[in-house]
C-alpha atoms as a PDB file:
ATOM      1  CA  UNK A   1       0.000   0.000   0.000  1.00  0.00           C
ATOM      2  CA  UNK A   2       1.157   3.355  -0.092  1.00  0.00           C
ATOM      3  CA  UNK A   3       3.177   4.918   2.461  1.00  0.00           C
ATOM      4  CA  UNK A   4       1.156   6.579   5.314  1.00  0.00           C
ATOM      5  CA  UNK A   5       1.401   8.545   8.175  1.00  0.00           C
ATOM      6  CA  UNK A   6       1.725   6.813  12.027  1.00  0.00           C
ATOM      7  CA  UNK A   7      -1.299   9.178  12.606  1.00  0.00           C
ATOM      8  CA  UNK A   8      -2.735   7.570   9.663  1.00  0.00           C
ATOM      9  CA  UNK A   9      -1.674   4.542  10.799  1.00  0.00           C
ATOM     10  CA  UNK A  10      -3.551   4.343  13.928  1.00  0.00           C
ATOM     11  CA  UNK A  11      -6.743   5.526  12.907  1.00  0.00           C
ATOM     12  CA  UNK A  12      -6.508   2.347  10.291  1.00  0.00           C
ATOM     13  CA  UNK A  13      -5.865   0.238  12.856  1.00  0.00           C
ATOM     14  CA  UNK A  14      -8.935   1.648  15.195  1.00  0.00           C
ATOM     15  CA  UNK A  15     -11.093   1.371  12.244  1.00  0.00           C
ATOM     16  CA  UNK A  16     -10.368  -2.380  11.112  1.00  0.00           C
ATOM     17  CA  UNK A  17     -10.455  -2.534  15.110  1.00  0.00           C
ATOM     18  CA  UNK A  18     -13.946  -1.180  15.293  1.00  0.00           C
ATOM     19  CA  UNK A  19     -15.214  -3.086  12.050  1.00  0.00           C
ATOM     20  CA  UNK A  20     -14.017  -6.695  13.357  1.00  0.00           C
ATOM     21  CA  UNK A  21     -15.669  -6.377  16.451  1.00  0.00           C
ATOM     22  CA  UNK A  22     -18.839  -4.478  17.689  1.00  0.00           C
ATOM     23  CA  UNK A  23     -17.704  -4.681  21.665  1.00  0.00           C
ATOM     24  CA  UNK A  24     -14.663  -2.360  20.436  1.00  0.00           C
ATOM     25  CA  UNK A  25     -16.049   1.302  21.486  1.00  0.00           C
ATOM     26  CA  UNK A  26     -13.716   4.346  21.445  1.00  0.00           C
ATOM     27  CA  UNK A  27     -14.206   7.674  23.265  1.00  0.00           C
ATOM     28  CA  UNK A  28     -12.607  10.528  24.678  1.00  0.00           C
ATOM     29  CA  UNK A  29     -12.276  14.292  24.384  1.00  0.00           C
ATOM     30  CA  UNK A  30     -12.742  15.738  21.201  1.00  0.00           C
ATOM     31  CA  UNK A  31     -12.491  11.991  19.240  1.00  0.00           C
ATOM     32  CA  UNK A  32     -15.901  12.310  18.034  1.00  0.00           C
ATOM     33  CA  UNK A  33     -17.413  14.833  15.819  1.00  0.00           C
ATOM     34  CA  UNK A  34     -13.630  16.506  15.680  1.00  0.00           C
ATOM     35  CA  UNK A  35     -11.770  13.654  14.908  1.00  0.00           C
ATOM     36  CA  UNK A  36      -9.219  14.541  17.739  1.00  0.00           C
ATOM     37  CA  UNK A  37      -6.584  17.198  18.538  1.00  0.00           C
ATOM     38  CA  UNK A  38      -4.395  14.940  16.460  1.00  0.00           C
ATOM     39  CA  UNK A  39      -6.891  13.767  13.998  1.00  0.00           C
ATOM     40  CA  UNK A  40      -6.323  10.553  14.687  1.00  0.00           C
ATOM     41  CA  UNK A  41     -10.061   9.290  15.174  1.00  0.00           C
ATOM     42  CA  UNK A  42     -11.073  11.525  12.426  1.00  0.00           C
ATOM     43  CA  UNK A  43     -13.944   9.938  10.061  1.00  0.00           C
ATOM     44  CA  UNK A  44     -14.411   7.353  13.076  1.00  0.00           C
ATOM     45  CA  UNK A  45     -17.752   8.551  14.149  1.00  0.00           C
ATOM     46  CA  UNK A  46     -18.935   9.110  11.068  1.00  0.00           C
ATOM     47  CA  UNK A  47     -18.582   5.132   9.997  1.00  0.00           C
ATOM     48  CA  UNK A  48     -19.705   3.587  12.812  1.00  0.00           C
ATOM     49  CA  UNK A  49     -22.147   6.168  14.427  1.00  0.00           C
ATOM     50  CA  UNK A  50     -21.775   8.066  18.146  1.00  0.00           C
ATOM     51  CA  UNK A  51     -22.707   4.923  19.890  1.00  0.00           C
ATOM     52  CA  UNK A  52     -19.414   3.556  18.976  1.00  0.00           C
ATOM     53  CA  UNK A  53     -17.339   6.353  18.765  1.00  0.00           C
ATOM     54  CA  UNK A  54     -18.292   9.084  21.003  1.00  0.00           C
ATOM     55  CA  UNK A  55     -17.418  12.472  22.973  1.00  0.00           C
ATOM     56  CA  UNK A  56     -16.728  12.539  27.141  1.00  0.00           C
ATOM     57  CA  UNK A  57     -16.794  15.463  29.355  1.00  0.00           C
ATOM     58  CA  UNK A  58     -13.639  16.995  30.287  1.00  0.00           C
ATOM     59  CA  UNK A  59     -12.575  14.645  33.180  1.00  0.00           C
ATOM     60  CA  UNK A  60     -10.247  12.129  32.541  1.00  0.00           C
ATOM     61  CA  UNK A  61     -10.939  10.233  35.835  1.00  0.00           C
ATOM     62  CA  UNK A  62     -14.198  10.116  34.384  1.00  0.00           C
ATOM     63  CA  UNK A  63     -13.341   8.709  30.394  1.00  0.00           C
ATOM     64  CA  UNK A  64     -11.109   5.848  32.488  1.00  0.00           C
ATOM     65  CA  UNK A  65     -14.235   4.823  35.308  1.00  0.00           C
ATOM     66  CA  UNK A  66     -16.157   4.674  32.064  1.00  0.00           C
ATOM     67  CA  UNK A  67     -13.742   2.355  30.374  1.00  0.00           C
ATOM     68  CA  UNK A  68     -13.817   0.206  33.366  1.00  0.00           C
ATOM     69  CA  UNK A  69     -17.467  -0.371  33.869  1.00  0.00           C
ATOM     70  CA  UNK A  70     -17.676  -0.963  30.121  1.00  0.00           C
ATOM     71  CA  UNK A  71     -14.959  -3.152  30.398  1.00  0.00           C
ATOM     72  CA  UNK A  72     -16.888  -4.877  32.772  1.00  0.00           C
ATOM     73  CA  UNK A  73     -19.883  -5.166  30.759  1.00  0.00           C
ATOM     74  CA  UNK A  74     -17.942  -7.298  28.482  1.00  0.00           C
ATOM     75  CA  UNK A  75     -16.989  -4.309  25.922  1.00  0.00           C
ATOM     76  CA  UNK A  76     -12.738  -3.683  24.429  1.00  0.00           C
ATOM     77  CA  UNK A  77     -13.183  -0.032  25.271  1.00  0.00           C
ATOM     78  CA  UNK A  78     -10.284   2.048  24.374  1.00  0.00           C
ATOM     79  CA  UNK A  79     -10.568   5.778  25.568  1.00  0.00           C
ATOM     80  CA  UNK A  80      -8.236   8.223  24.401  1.00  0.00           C
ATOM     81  CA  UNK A  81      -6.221  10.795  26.854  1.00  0.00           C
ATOM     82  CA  UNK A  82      -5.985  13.703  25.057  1.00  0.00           C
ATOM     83  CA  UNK A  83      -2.105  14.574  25.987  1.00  0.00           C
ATOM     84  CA  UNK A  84       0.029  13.036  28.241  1.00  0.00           C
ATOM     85  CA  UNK A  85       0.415  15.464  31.032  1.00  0.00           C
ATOM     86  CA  UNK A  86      -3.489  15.106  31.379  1.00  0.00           C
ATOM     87  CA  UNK A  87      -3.092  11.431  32.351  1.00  0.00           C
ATOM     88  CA  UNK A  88      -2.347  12.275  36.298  1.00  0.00           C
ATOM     89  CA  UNK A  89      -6.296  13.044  36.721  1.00  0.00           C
ATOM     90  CA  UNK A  90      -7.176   9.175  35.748  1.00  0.00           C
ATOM     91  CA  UNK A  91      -4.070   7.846  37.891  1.00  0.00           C
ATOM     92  CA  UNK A  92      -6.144   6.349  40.581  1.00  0.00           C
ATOM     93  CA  UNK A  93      -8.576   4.898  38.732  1.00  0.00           C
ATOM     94  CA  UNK A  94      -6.099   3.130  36.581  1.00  0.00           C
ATOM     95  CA  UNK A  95      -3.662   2.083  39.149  1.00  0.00           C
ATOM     96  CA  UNK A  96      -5.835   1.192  41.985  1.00  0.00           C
ATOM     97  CA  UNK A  97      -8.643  -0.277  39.718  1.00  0.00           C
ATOM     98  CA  UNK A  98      -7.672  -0.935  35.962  1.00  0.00           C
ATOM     99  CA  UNK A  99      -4.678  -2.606  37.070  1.00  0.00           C
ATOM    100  CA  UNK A 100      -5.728  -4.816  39.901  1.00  0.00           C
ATOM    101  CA  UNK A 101      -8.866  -5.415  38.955  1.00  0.00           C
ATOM    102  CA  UNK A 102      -8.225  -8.966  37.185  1.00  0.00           C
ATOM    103  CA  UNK A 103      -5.994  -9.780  40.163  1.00  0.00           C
ATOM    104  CA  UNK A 104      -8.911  -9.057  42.874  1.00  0.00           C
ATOM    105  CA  UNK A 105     -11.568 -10.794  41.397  1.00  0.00           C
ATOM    106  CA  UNK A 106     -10.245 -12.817  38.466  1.00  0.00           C
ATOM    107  CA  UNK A 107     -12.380 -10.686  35.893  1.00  0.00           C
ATOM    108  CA  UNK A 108     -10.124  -9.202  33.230  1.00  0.00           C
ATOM    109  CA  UNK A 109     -10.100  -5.895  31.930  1.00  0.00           C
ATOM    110  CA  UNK A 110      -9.553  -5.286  27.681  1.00  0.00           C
ATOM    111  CA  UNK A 111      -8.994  -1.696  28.194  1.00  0.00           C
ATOM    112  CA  UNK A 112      -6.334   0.422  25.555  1.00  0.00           C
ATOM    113  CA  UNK A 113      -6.021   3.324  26.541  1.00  0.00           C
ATOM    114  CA  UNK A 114      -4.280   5.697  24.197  1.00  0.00           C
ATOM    115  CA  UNK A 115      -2.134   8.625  25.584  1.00  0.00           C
ATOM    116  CA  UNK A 116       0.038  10.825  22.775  1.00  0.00           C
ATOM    117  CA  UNK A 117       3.534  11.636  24.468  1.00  0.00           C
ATOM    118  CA  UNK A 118       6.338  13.249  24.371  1.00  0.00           C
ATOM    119  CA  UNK A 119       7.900  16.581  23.237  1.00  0.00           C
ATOM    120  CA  UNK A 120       9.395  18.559  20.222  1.00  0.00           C
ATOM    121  CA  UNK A 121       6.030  19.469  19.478  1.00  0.00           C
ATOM    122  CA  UNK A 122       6.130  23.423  20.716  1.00  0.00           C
ATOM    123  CA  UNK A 123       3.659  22.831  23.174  1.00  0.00           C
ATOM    124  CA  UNK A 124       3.028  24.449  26.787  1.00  0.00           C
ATOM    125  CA  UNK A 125       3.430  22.512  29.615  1.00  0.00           C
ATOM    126  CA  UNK A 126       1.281  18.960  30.343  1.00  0.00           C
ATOM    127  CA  UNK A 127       1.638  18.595  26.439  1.00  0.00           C
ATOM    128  CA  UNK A 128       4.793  17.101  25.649  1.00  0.00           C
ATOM    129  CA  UNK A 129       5.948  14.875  29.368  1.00  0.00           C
ATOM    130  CA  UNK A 130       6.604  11.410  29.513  1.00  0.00           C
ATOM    131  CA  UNK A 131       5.071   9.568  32.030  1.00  0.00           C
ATOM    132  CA  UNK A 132       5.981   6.210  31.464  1.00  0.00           C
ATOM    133  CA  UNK A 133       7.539   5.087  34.353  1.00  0.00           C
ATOM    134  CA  UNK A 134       4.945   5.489  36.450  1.00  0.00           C
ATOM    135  CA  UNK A 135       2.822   3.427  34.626  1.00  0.00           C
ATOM    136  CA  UNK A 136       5.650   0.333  33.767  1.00  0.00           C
ATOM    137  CA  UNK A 137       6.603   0.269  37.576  1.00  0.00           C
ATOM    138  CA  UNK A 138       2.475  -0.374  38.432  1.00  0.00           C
ATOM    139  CA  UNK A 139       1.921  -4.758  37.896  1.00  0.00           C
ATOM    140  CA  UNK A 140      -1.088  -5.208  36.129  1.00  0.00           C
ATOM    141  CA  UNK A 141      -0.524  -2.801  33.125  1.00  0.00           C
ATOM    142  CA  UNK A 142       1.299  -3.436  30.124  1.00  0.00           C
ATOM    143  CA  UNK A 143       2.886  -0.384  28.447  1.00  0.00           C
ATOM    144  CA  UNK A 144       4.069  -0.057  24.910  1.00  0.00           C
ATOM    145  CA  UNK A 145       5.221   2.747  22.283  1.00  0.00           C
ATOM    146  CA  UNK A 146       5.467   2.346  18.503  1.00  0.00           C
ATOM    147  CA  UNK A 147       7.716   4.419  16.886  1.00  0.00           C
ATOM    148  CA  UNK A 148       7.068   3.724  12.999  1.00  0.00           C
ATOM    149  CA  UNK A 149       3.538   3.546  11.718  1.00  0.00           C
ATOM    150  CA  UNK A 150       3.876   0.049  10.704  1.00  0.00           C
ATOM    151  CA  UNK A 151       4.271  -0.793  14.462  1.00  0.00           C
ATOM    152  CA  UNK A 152       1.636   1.658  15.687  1.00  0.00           C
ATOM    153  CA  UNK A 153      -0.868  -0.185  13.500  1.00  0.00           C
ATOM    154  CA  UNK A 154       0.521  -3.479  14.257  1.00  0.00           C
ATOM    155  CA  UNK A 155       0.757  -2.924  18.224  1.00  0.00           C
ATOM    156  CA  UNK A 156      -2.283  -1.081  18.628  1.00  0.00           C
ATOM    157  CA  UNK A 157      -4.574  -4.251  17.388  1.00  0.00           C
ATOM    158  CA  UNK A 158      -2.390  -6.320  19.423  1.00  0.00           C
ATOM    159  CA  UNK A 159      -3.197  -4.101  22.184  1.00  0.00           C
ATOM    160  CA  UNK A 160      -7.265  -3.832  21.728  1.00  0.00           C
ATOM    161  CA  UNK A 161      -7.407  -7.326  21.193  1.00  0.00           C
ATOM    162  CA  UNK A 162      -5.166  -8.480  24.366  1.00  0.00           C
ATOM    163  CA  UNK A 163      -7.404  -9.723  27.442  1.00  0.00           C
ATOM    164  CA  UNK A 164      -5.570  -7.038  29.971  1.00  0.00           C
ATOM    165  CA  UNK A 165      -5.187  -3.448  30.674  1.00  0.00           C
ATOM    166  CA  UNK A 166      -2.615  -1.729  27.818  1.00  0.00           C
ATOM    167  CA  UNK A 167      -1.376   1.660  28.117  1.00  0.00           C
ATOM    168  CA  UNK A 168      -0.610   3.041  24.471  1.00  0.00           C
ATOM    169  CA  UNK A 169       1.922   5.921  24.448  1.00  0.00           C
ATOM    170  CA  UNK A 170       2.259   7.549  21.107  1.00  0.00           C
ATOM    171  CA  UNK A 171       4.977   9.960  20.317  1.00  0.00           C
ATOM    172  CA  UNK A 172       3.178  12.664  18.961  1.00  0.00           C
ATOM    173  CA  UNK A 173       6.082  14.179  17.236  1.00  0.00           C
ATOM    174  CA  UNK A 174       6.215  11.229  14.943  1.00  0.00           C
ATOM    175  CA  UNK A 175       2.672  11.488  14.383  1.00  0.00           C
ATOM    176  CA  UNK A 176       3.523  12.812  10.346  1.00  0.00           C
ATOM    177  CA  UNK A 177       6.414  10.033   9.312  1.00  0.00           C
ATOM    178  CA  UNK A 178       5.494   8.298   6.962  1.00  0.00           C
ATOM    179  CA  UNK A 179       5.931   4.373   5.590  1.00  0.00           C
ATOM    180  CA  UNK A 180       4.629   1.625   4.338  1.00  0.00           C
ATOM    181  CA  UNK A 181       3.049  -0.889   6.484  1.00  0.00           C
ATOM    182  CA  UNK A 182       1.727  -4.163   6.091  1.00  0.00           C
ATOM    183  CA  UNK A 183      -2.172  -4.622   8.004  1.00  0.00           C
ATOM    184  CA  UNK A 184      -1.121  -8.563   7.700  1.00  0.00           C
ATOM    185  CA  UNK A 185       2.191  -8.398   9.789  1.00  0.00           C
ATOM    186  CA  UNK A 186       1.681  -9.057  13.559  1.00  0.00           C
ATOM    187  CA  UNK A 187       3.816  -6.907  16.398  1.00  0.00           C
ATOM    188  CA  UNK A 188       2.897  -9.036  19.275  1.00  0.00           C
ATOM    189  CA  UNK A 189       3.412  -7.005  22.954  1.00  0.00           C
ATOM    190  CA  UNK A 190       6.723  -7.896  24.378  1.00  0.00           C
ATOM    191  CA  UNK A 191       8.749  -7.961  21.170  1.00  0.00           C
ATOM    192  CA  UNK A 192      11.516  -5.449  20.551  1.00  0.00           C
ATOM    193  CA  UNK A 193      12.855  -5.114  17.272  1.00  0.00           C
ATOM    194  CA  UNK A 194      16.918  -4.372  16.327  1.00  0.00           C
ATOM    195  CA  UNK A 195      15.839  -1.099  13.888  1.00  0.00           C
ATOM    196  CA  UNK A 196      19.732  -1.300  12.745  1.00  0.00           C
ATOM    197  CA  UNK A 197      22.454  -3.468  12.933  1.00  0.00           C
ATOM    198  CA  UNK A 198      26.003  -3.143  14.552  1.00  0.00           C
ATOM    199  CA  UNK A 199      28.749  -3.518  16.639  1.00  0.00           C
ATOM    200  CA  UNK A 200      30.220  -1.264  18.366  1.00  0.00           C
ATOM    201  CA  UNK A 201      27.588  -0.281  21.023  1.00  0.00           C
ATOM    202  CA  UNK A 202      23.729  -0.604  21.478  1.00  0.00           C
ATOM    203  CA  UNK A 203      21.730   1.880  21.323  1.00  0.00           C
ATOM    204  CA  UNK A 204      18.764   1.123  23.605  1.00  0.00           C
ATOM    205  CA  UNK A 205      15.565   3.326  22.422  1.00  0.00           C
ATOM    206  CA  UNK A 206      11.539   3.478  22.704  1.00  0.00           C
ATOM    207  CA  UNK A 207       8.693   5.370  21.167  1.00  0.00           C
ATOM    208  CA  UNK A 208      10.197   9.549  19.808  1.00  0.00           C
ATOM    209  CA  UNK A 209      13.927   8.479  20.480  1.00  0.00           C
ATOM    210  CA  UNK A 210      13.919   5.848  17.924  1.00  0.00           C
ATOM    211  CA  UNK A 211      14.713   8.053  15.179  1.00  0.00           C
ATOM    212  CA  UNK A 212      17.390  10.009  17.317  1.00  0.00           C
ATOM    213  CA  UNK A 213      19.132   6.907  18.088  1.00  0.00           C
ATOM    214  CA  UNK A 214      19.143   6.072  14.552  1.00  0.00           C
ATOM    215  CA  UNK A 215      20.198   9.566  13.468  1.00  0.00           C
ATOM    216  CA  UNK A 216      23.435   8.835  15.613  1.00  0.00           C
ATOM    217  CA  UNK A 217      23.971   5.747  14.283  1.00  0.00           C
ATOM    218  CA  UNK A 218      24.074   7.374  10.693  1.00  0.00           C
ATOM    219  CA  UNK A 219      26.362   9.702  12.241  1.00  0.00           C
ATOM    220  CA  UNK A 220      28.429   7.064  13.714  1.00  0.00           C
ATOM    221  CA  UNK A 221      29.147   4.934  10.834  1.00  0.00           C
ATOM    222  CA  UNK A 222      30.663   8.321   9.039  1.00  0.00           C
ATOM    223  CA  UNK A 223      33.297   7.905  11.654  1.00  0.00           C
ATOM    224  CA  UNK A 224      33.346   4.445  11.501  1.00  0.00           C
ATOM    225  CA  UNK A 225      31.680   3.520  14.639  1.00  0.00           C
ATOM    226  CA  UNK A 226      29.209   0.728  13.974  1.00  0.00           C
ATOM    227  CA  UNK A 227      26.066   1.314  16.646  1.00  0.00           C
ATOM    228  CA  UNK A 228      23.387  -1.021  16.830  1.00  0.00           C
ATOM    229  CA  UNK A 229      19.496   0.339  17.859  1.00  0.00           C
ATOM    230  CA  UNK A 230      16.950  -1.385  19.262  1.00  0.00           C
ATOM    231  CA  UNK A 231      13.747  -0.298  19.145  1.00  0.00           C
ATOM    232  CA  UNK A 232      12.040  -1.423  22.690  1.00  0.00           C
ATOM    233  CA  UNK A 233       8.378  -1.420  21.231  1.00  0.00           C
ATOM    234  CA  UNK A 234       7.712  -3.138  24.573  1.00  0.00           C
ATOM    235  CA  UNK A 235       8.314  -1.844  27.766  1.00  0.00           C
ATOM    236  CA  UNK A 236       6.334  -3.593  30.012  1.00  0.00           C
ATOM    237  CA  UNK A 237       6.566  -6.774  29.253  1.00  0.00           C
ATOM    238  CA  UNK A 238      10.435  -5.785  28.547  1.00  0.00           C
ATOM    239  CA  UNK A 239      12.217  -8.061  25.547  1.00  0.00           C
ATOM    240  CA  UNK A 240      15.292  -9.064  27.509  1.00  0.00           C
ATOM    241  CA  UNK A 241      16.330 -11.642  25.414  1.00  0.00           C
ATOM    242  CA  UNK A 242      17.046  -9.118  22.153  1.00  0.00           C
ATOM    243  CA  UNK A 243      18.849  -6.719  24.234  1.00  0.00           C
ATOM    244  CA  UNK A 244      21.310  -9.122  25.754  1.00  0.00           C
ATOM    245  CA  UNK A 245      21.980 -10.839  22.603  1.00  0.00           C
ATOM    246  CA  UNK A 246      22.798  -7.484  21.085  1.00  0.00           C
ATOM    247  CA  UNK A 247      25.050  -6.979  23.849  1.00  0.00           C
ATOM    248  CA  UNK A 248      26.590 -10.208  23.209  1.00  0.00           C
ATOM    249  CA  UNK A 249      27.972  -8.745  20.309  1.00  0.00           C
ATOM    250  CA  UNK A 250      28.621  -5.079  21.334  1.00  0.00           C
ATOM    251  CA  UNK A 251      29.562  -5.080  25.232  1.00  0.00           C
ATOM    252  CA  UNK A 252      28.363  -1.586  25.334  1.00  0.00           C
ATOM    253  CA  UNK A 253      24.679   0.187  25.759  1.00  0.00           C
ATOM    254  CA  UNK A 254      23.280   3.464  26.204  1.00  0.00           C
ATOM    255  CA  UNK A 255      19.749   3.508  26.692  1.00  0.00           C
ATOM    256  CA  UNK A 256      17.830   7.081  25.479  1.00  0.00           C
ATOM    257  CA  UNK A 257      14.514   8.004  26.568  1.00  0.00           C
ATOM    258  CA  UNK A 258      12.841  12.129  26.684  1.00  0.00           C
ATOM    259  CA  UNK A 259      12.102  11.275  30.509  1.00  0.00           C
ATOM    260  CA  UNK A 260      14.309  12.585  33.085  1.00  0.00           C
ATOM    261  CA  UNK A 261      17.311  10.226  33.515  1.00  0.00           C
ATOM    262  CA  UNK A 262      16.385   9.948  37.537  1.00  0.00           C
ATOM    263  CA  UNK A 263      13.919   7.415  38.213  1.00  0.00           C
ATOM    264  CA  UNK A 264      13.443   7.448  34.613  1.00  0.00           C
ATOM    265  CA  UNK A 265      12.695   3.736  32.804  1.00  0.00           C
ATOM    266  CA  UNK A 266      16.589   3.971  31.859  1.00  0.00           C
ATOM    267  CA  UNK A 267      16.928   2.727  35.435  1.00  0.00           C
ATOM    268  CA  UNK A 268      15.041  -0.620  34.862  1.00  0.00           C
ATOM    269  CA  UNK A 269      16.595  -1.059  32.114  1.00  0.00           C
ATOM    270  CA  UNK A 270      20.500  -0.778  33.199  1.00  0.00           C
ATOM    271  CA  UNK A 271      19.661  -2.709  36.499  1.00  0.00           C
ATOM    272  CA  UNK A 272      17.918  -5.428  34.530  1.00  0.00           C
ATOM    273  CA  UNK A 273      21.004  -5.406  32.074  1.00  0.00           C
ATOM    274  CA  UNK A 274      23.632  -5.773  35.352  1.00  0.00           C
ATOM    275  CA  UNK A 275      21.600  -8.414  36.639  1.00  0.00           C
ATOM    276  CA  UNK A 276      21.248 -10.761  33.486  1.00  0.00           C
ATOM    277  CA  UNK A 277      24.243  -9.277  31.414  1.00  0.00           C
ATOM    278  CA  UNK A 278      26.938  -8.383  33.649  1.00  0.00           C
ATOM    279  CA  UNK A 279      29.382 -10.742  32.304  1.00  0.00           C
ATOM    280  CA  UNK A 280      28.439  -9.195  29.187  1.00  0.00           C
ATOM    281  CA  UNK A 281      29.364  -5.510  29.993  1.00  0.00           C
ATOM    282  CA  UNK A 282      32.588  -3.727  29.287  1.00  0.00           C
ATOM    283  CA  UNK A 283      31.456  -0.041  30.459  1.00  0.00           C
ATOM    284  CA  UNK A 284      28.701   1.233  32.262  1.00  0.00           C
ATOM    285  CA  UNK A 285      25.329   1.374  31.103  1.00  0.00           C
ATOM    286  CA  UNK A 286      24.947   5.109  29.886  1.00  0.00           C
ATOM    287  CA  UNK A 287      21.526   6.808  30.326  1.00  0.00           C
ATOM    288  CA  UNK A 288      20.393   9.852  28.278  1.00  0.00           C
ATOM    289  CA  UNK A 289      17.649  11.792  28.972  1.00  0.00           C
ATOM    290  CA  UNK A 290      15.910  14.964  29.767  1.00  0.00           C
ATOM    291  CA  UNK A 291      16.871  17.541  32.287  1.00  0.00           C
ATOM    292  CA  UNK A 292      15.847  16.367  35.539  1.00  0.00           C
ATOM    293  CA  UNK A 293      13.508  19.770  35.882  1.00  0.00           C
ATOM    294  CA  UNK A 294       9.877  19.924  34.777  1.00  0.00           C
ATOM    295  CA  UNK A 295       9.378  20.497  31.465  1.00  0.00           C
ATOM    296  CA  UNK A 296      10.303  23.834  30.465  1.00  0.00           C
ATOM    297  CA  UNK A 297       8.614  26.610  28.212  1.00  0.00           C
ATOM    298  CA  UNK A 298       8.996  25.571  24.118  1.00  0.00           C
ATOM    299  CA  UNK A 299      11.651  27.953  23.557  1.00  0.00           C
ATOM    300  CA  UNK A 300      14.160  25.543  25.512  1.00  0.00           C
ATOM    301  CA  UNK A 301      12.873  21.694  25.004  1.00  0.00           C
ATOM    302  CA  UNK A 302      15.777  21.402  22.687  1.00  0.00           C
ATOM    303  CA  UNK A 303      18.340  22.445  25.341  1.00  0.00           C
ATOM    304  CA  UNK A 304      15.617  19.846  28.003  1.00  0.00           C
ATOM    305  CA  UNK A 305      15.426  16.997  25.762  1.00  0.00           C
ATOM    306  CA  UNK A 306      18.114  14.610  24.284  1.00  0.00           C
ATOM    307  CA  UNK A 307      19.737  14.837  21.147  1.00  0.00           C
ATOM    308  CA  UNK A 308      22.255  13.107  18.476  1.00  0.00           C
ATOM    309  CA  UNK A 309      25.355  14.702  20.546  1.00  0.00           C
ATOM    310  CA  UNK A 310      24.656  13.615  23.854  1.00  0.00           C
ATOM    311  CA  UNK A 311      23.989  10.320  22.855  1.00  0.00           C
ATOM    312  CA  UNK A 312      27.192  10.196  20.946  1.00  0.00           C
ATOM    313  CA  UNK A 313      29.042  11.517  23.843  1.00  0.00           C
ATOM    314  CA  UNK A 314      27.758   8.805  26.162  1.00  0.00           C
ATOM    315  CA  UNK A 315      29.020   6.251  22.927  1.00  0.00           C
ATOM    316  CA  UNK A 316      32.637   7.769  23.147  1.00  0.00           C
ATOM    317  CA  UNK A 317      32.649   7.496  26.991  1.00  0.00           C
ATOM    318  CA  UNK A 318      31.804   4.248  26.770  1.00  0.00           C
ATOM    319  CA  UNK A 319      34.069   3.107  23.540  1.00  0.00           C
ATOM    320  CA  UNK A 320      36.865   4.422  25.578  1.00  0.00           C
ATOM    321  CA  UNK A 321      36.301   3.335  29.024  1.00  0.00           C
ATOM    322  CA  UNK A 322      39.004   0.365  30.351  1.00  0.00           C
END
């Protein structure tokens, strides 16, 4: 097919969602009769009709107690948070209820629920955080982030059609790549993917880093450093397995993420990588990452947030260390 956008992407992937099954409802603010901020429910409402695909109030506690009881009533609701720094109003429904629901009374919960993230978007504040961590470190929830279309499509019906809680993060400044993608191709949840091949160091990204780790990599190879990215896809379940055979052949990792670097998912993954790849490891496990400050005003994310230096700087500290 021709190439599309990862916007375009998803709202493919809610529509063969929606057509397939008739429990599959999606809601939120704004995903109806606009389409979305991002325009990525757009036409949605007007296919399958405002029972389907409908409007909530301005309450996100409210759009995720919905998506419970609906859940409940045996529907795949996936509700849409509007931007990511809006997510902290739904927290305790989805950490003391969507995410310990199945484990309290052995009823499981198909919810998706769809949060755009990140920054280099322009944005004011709550419109461009990263609140990941929060939501990997709570058992119960999976949490994954494409970063090509062909993986948002592919992971988001994965996702809707999975038996337990998913939170979807999309990177909203990769909401206009484009590629082709193939609606056949499963990305099962839990799967990362090695988005280029090397030797010299692994490159360990997720979500809007993908394409800066692999804009390093290009930059790399011109002075003859081979880098290898992985593209996480996965975060909770994590892929272990593909990152330590990648380190198998590189010894080295730096793991990128917008996030601050403190308490960031970095963490997990360097402490996961000492535990099961230690033997492996001939530097540290470099993190990059935002400032740790809260997200400042647009004129600055781009001093805030990481970039192709700072990620090669961590690669020469740790090509050289020993």
């Amino acid at each position: 097919m021709e190439p599309v956008t990862m916007a375009r992407a998803l709202n493919l992937s809610l529509r063969d969602a929606l057509a397939g099954d008739e429990q599959v409802l999606v809601f939120g603010e704004d995903v109806g009769t606009l389409g979305g901020v991002f325009r990525i429910t757009d036409g949605l409402q007007k296919t399958f009709g405002a029972d389907r695909v409908f409007d909530t109030p301005l309450a996100e506690s409210t759009i995720v107690g919905i998506a419970v009881g609906l859940a409940l009533r045996g529907f795949r609701p996936v509700p849409e948070i509007q931007f990511d720094g809006f997510v902290y109003s739904a927290f305790d429904q989805i950490v003391s209820h969507v995410a310990k629901y199945r484990n309290r009374s052995g009823i499981s919960l198909p919810i998706t629920i769809r949060i755009p993230f990140g920054g280099h978007i322009g944005a004011v504040e709550h419109h461009s955080e990263s609140p990941e961590a929060y939501f990997t470190h709570t058992a119960g929830l999976k949490v994954v982030a494409p970063a090509t279309p062909g993986d948002a499509y592919g992971l988001l019906r994965s996702a809707i059609a999975d038996p337990d809680p998913v939170i979807f993060f999309e990177p909203k400044a990769r909401y206009y790549m484009k590629e082709e993608i193939n609606p056949e191709l499963e990305v099962p949840i839990g799967s990362a993917r090695v988005a280029r091949e090397g030797s010299g160091a692994t490159i360990i990204a997720y979500g809007p880093t993908v394409s800066l780790a692999l804009d390093a990599a290009g930059a790399a190879e011109k002075e003859n450093i081979s880098l290898e990215v992985i593209d996480l896809r996965s975060l909770s379940p994590l892929d272990m397995p593909t990152i330590l055979t990648s380190l198998q052949k590189t010894h080295r990792a730096v793991v990128v993420h917008e996030a601050p670097v403190f308490g960031g998912f970095g963490g997990e993954i360097a402490a996961r990588i000492s535990d099961d790849g230690f033997d492996l490891l001939e530097a540290p496990v470099a993190r990059v990452g935002g400032m740790d400050a809260p997200y400042p005003p647009s004129r600055y994310e781009k001093l805030y947030l990481p970039d192709v230096d700072r990620i090669l700087e961590a690669v020469d500290i740790a090509l050289a260390y020993g």
